[in-house]
PDB file of N, CA and C in Angstrom:
ATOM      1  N   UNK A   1      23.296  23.803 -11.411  1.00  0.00           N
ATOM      2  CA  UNK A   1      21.945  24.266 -11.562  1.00  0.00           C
ATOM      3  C   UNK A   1      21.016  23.061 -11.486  1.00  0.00           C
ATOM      4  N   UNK A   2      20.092  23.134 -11.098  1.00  0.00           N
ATOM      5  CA  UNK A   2      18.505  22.219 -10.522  1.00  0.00           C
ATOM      6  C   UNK A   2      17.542  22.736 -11.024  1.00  0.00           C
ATOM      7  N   UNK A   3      16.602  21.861 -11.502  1.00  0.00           N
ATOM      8  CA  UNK A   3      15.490  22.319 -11.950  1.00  0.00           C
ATOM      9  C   UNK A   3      14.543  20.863 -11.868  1.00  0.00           C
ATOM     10  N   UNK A   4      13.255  21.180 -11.912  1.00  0.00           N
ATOM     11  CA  UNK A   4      12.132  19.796 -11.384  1.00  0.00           C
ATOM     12  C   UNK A   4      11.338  20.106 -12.771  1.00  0.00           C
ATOM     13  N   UNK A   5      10.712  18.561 -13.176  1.00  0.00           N
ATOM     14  CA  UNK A   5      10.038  18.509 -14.174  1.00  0.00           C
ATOM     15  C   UNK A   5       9.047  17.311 -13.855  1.00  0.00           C
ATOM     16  N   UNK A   6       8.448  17.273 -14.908  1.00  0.00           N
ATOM     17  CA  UNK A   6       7.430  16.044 -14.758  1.00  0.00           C
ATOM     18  C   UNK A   6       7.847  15.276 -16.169  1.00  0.00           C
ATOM     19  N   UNK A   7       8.333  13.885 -15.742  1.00  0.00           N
ATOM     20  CA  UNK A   7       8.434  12.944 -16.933  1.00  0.00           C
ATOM     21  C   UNK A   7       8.131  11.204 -17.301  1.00  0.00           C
ATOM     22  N   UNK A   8       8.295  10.922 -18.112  1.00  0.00           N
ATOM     23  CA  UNK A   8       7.679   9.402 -18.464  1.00  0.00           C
ATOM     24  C   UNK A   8       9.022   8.793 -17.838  1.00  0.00           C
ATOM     25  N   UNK A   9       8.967   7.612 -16.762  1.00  0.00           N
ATOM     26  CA  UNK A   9      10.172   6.906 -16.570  1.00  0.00           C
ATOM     27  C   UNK A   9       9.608   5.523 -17.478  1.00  0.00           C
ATOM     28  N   UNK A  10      10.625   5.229 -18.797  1.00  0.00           N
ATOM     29  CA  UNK A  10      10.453   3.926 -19.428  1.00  0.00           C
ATOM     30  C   UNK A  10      10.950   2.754 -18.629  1.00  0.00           C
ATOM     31  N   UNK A  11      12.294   2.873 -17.936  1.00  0.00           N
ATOM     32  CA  UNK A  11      12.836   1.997 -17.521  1.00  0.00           C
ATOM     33  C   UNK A  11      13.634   2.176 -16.478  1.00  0.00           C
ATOM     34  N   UNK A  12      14.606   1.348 -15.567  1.00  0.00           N
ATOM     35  CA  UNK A  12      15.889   1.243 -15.049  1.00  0.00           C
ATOM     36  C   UNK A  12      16.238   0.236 -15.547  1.00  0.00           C
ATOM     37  N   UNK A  13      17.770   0.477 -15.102  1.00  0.00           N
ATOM     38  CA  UNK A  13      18.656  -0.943 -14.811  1.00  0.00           C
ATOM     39  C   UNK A  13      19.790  -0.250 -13.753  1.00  0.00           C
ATOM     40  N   UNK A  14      20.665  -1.503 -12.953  1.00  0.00           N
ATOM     41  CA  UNK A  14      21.158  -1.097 -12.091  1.00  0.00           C
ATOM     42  C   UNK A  14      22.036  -2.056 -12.925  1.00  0.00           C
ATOM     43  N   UNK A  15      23.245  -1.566 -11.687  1.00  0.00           N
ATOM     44  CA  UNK A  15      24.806  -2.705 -11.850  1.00  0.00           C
ATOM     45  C   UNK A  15      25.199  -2.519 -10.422  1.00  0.00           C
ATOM     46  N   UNK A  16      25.771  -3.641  -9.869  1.00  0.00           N
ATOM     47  CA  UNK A  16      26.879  -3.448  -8.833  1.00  0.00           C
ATOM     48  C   UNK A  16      27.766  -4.774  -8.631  1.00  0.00           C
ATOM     49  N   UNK A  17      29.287  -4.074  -9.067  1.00  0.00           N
ATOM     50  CA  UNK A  17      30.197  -5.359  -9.023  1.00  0.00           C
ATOM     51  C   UNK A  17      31.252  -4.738  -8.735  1.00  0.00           C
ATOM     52  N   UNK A  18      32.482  -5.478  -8.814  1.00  0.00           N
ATOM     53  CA  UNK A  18      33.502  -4.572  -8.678  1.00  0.00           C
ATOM     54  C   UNK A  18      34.411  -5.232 -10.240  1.00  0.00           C
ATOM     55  N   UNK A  19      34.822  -4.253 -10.673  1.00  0.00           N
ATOM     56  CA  UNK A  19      35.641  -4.742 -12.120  1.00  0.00           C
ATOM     57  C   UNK A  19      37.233  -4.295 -12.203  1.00  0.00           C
ATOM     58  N   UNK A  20      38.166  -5.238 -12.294  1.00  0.00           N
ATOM     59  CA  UNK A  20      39.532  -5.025 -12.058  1.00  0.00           C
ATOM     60  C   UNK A  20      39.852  -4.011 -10.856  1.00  0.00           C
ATOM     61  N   UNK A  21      39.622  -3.870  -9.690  1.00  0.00           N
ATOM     62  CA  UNK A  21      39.542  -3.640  -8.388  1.00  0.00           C
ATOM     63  C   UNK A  21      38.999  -2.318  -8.110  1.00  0.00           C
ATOM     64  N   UNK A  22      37.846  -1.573  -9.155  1.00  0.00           N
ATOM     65  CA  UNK A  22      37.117  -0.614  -8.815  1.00  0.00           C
ATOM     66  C   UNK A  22      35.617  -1.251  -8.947  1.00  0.00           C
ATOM     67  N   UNK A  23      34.914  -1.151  -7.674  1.00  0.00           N
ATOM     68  CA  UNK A  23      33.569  -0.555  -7.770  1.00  0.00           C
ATOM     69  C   UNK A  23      32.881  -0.059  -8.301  1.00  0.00           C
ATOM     70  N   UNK A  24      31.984  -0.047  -9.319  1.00  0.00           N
ATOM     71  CA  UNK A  24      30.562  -0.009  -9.361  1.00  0.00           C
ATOM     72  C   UNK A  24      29.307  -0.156  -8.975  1.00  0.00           C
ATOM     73  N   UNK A  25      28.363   0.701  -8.462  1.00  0.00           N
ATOM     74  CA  UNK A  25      27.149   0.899  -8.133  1.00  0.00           C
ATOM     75  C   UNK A  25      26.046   1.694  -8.205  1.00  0.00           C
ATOM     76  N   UNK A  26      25.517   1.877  -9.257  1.00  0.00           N
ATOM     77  CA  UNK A  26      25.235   2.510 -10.002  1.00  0.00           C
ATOM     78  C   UNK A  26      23.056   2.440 -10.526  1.00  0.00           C
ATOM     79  N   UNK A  27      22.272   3.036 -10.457  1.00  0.00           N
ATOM     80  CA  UNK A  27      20.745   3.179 -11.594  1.00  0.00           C
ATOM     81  C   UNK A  27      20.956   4.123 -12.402  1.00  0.00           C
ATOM     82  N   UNK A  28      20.956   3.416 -13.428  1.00  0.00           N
ATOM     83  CA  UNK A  28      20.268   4.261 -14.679  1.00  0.00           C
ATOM     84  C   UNK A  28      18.508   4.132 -15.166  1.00  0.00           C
ATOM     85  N   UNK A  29      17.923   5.501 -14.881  1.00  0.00           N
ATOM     86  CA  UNK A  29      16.975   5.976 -15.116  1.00  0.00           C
ATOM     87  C   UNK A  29      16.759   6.152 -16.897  1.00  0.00           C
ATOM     88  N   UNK A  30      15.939   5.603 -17.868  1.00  0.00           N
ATOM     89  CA  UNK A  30      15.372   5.961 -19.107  1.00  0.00           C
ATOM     90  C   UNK A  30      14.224   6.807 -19.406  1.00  0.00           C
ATOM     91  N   UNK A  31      14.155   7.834 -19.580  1.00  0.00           N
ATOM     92  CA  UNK A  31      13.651   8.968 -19.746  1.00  0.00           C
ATOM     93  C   UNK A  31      13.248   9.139 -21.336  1.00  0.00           C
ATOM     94  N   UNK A  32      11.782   9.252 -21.249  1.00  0.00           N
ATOM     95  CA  UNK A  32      11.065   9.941 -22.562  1.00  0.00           C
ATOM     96  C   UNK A  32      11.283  11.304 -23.013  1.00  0.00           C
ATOM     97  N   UNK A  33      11.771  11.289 -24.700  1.00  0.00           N
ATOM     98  CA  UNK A  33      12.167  12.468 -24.649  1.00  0.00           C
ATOM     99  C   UNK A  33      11.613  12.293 -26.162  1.00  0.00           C
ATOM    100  N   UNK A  34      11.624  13.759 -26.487  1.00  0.00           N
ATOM    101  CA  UNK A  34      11.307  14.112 -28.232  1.00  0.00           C
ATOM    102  C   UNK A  34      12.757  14.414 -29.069  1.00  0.00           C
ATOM    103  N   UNK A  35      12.303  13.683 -29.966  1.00  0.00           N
ATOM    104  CA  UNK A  35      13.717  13.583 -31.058  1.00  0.00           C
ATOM    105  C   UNK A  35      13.229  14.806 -31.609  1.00  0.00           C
ATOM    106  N   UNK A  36      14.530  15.768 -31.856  1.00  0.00           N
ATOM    107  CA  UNK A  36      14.814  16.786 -32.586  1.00  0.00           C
ATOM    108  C   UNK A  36      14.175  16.822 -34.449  1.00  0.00           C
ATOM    109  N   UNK A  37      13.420  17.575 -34.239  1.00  0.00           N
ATOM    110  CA  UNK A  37      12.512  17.448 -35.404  1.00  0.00           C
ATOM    111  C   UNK A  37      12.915  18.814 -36.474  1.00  0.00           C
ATOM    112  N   UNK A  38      14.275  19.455 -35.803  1.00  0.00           N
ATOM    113  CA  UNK A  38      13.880  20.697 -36.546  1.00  0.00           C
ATOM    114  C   UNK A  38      14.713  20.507 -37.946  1.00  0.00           C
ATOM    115  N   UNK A  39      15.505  19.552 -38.235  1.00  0.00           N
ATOM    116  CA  UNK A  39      16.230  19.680 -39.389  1.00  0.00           C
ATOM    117  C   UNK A  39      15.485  18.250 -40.244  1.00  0.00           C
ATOM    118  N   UNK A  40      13.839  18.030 -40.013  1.00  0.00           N
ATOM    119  CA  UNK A  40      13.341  17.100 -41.258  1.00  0.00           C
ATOM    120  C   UNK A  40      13.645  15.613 -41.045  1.00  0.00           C
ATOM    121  N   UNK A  41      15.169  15.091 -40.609  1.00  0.00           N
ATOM    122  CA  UNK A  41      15.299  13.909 -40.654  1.00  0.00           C
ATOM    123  C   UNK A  41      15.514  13.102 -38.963  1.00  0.00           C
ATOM    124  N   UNK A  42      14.230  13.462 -38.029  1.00  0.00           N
ATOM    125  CA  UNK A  42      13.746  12.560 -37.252  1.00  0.00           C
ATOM    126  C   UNK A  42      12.187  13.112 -36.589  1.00  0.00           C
ATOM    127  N   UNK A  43      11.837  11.873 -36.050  1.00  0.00           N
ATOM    128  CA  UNK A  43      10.130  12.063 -35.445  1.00  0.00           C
ATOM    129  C   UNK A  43       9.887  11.268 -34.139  1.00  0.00           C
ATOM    130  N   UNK A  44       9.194  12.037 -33.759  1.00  0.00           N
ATOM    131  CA  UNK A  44       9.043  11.414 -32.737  1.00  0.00           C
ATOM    132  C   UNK A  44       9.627  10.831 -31.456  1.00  0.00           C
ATOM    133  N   UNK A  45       9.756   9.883 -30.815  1.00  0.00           N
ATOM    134  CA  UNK A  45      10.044   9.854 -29.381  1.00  0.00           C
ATOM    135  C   UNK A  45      11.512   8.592 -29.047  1.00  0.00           C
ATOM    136  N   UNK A  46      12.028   8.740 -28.415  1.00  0.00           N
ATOM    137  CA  UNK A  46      13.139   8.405 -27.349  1.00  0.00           C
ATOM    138  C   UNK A  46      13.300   8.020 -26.225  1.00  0.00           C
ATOM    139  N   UNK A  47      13.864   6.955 -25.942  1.00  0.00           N
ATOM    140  CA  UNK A  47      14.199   6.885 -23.469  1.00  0.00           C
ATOM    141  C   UNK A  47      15.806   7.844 -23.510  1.00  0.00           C
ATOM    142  N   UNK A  48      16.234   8.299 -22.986  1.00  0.00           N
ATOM    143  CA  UNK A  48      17.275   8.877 -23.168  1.00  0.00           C
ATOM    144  C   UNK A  48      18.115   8.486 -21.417  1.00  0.00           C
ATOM    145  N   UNK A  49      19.134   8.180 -21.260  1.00  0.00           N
ATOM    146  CA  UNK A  49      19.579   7.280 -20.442  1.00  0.00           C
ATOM    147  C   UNK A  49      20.130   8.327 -19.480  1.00  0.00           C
ATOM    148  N   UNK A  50      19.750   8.226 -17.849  1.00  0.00           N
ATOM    149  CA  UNK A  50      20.324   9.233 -16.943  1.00  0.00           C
ATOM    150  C   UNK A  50      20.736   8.755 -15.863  1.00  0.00           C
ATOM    151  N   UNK A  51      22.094   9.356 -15.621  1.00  0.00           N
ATOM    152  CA  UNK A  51      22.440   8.916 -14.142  1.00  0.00           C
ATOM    153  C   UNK A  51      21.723   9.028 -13.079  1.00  0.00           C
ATOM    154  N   UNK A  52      21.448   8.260 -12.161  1.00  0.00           N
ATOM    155  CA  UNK A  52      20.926   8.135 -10.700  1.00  0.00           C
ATOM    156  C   UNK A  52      21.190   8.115  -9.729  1.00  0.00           C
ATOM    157  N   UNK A  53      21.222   6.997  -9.081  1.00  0.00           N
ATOM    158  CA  UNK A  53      21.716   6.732  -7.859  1.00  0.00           C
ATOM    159  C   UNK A  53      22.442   5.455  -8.026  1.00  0.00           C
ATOM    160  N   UNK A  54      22.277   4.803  -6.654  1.00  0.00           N
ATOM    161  CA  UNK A  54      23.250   3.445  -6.201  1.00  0.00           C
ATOM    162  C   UNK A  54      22.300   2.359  -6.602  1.00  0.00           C
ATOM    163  N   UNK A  55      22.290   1.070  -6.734  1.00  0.00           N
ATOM    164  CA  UNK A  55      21.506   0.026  -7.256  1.00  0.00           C
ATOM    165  C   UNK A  55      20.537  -0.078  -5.967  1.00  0.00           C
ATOM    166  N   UNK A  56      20.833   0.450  -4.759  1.00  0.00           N
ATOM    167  CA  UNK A  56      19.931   0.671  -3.755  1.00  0.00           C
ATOM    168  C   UNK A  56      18.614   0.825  -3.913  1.00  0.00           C
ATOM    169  N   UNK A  57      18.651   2.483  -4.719  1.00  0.00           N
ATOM    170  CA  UNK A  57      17.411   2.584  -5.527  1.00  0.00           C
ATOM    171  C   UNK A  57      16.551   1.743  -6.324  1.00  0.00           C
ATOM    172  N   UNK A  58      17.332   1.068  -7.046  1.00  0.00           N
ATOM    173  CA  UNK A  58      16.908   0.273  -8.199  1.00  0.00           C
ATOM    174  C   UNK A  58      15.941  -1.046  -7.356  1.00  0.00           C
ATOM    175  N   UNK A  59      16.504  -1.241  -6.102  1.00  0.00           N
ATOM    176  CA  UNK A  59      15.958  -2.564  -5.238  1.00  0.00           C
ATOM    177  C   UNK A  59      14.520  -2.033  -4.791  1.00  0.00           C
ATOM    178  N   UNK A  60      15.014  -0.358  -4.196  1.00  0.00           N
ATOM    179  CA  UNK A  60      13.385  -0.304  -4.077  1.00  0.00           C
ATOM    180  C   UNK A  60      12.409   0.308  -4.488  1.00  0.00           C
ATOM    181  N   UNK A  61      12.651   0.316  -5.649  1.00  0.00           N
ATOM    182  CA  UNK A  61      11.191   1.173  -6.964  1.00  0.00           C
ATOM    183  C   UNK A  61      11.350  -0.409  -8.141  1.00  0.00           C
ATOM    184  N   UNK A  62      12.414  -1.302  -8.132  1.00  0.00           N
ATOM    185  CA  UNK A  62      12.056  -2.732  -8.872  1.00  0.00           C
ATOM    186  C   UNK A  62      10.141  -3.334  -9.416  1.00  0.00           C
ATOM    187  N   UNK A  63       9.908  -3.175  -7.987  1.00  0.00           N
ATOM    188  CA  UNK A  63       7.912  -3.301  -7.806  1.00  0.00           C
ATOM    189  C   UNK A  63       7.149  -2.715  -8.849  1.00  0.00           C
ATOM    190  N   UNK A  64       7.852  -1.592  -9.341  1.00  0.00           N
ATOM    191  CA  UNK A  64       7.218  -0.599  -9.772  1.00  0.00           C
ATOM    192  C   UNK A  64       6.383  -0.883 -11.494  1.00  0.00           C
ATOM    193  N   UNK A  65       5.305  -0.292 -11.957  1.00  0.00           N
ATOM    194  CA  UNK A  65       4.940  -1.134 -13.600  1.00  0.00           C
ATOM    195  C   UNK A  65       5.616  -0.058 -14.053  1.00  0.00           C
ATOM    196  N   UNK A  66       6.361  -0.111 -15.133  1.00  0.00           N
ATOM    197  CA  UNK A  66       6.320   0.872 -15.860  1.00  0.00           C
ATOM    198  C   UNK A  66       5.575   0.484 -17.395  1.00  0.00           C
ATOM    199  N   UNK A  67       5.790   2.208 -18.484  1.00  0.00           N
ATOM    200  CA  UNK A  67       6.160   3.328 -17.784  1.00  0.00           C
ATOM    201  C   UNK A  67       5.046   3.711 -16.596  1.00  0.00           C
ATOM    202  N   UNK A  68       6.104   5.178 -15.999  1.00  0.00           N
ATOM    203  CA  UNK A  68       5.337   5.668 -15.055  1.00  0.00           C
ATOM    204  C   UNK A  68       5.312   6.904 -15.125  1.00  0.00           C
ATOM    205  N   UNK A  69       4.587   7.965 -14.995  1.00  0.00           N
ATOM    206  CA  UNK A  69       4.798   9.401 -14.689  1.00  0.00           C
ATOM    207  C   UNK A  69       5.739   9.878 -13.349  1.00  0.00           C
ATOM    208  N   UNK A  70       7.190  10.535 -13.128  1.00  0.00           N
ATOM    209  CA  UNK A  70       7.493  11.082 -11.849  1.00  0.00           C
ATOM    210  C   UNK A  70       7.908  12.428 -12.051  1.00  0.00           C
ATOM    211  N   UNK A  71       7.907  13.460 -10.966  1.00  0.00           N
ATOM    212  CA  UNK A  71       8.635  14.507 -10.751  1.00  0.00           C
ATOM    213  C   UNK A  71      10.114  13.883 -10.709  1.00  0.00           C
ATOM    214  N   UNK A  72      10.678  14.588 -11.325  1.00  0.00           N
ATOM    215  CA  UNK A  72      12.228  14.472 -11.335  1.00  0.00           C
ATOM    216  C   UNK A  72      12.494  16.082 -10.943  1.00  0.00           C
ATOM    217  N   UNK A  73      13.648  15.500 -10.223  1.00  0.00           N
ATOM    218  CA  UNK A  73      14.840  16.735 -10.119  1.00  0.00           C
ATOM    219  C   UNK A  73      16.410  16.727 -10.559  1.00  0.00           C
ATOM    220  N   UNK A  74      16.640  17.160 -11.856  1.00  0.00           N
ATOM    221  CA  UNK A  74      17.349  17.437 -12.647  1.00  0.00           C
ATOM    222  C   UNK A  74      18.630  18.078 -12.155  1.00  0.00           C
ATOM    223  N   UNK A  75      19.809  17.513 -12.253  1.00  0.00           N
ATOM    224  CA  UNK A  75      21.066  18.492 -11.877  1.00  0.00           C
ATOM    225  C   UNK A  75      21.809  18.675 -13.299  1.00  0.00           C
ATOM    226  N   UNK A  76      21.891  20.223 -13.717  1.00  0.00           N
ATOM    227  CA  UNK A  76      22.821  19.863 -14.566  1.00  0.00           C
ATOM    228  C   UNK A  76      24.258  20.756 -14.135  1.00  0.00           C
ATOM    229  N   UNK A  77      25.805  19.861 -14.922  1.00  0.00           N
ATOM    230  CA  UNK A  77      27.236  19.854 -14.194  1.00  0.00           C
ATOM    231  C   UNK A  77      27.732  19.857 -15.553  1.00  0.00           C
ATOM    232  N   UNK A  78      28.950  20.596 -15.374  1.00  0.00           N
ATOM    233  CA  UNK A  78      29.961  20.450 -16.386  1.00  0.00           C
ATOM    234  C   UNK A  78      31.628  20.450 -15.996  1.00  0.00           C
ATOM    235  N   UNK A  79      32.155  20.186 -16.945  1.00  0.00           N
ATOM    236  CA  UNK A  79      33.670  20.296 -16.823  1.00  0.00           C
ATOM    237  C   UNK A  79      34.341  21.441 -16.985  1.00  0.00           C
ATOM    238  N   UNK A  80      33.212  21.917 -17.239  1.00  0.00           N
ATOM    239  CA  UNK A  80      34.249  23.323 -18.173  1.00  0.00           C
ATOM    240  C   UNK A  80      34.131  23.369 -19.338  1.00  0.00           C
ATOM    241  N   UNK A  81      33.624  21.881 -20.180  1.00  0.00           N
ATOM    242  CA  UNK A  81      34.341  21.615 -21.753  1.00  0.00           C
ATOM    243  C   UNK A  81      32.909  20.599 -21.902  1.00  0.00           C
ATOM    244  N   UNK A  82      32.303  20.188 -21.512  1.00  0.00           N
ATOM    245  CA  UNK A  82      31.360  19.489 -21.156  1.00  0.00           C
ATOM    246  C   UNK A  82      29.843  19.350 -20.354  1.00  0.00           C
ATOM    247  N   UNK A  83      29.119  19.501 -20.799  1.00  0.00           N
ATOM    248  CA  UNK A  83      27.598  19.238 -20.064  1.00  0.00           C
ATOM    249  C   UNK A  83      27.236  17.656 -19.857  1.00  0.00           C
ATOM    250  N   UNK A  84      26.752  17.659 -18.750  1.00  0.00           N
ATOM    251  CA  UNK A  84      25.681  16.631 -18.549  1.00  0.00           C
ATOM    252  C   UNK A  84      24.543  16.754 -17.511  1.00  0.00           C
ATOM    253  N   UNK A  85      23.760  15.906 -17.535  1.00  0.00           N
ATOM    254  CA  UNK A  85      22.623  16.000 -16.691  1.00  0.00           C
ATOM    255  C   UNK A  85      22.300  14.824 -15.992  1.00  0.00           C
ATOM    256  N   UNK A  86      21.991  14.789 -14.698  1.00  0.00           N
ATOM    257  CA  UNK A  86      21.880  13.807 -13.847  1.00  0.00           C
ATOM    258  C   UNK A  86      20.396  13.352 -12.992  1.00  0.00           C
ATOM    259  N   UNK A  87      19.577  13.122 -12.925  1.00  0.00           N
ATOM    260  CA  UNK A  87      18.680  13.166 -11.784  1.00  0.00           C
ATOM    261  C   UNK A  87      18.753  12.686 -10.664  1.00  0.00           C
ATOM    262  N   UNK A  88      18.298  13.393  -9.716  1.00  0.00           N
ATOM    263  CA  UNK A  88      19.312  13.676  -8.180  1.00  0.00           C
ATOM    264  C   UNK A  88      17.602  13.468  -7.372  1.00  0.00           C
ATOM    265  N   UNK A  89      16.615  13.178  -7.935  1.00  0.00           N
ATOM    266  CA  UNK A  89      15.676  12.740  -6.974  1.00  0.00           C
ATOM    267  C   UNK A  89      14.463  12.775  -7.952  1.00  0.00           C
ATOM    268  N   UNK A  90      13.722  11.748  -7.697  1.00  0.00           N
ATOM    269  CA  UNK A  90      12.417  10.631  -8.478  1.00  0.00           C
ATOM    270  C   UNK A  90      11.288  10.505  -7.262  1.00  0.00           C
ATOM    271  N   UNK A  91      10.545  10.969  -7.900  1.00  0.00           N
ATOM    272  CA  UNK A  91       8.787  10.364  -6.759  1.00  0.00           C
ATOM    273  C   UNK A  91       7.672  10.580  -8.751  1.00  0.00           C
ATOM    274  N   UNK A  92       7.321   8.621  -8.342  1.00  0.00           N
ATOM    275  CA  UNK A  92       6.655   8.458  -9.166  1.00  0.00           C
ATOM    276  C   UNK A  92       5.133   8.907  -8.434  1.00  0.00           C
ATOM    277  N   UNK A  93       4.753   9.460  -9.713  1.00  0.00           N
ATOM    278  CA  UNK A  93       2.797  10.067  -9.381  1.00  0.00           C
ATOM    279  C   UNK A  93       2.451   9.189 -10.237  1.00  0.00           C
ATOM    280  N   UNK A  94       2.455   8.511 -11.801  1.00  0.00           N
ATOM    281  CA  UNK A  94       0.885   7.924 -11.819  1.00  0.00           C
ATOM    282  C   UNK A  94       1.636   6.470 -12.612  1.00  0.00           C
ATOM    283  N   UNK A  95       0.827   5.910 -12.665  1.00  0.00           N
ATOM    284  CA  UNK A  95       1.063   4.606 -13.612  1.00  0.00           C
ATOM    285  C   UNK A  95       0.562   5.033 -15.101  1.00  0.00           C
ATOM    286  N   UNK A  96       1.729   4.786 -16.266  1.00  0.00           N
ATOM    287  CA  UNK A  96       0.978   5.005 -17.273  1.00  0.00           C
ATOM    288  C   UNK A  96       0.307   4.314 -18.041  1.00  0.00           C
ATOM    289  N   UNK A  97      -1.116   4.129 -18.585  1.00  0.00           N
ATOM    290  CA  UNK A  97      -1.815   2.869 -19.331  1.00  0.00           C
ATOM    291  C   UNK A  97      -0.773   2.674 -20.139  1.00  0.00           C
ATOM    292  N   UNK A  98      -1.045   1.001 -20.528  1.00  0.00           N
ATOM    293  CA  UNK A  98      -0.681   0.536 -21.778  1.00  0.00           C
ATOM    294  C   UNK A  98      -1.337   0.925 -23.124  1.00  0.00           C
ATOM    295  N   UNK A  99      -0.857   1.069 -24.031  1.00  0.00           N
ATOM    296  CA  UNK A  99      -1.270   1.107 -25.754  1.00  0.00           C
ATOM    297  C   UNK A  99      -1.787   0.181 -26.055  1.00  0.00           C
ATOM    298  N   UNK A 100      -2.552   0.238 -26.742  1.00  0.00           N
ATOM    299  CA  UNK A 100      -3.991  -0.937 -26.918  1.00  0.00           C
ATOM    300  C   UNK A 100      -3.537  -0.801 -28.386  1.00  0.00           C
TER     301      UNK A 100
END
């Protein structure tokens, strides 16, 4: 299942190496999110860490200030036994001011 949203990108980081003879290549996207407020003991806000793409990406949105506002498109996959969520495509719309 897919679904598109509009969200705060805080950050990336990429990796690409190879470690004991597998490959890695890999962006991770940090995503603003709201901490679960309904049981009293948290407030407020989060980056919450999402798979991406190849460090490819990461080379060419690097330029970029963050945070930033983008449409994301969201995949979510499971095992059977397991959820996760991935974003499967990013177009940043605005720059977000800094906090004064």
């Amino acid at each position: 299942m897919q679904f598109e949203t509009r969200g705060k990108v805080m950050g990336m980081k990429m990796f690409n190496d190879t470690m004991e003879g597998k490959v890695y290549d890999f962006t991770k996207l940090f995503i603003e999110s709201e901490l679960d407020e309904s049981k009293g003991v948290a407030k407020g806000l989060t980056a919450v860490e999402y798979e991406f793409s190849t460090s490819a990406e990461f080379h060419k949105m690097k330029h970029l200030t963050f945070p930033f506002m983008a449409d994301l498109t969201i995949e979510l996959v499971t095992t059977g036994k397991a959820q996760k969520q991935r974003v499967i495509a990013m177009k940043p719309v605005q720059v977000v001011p800094a906090s004064k």
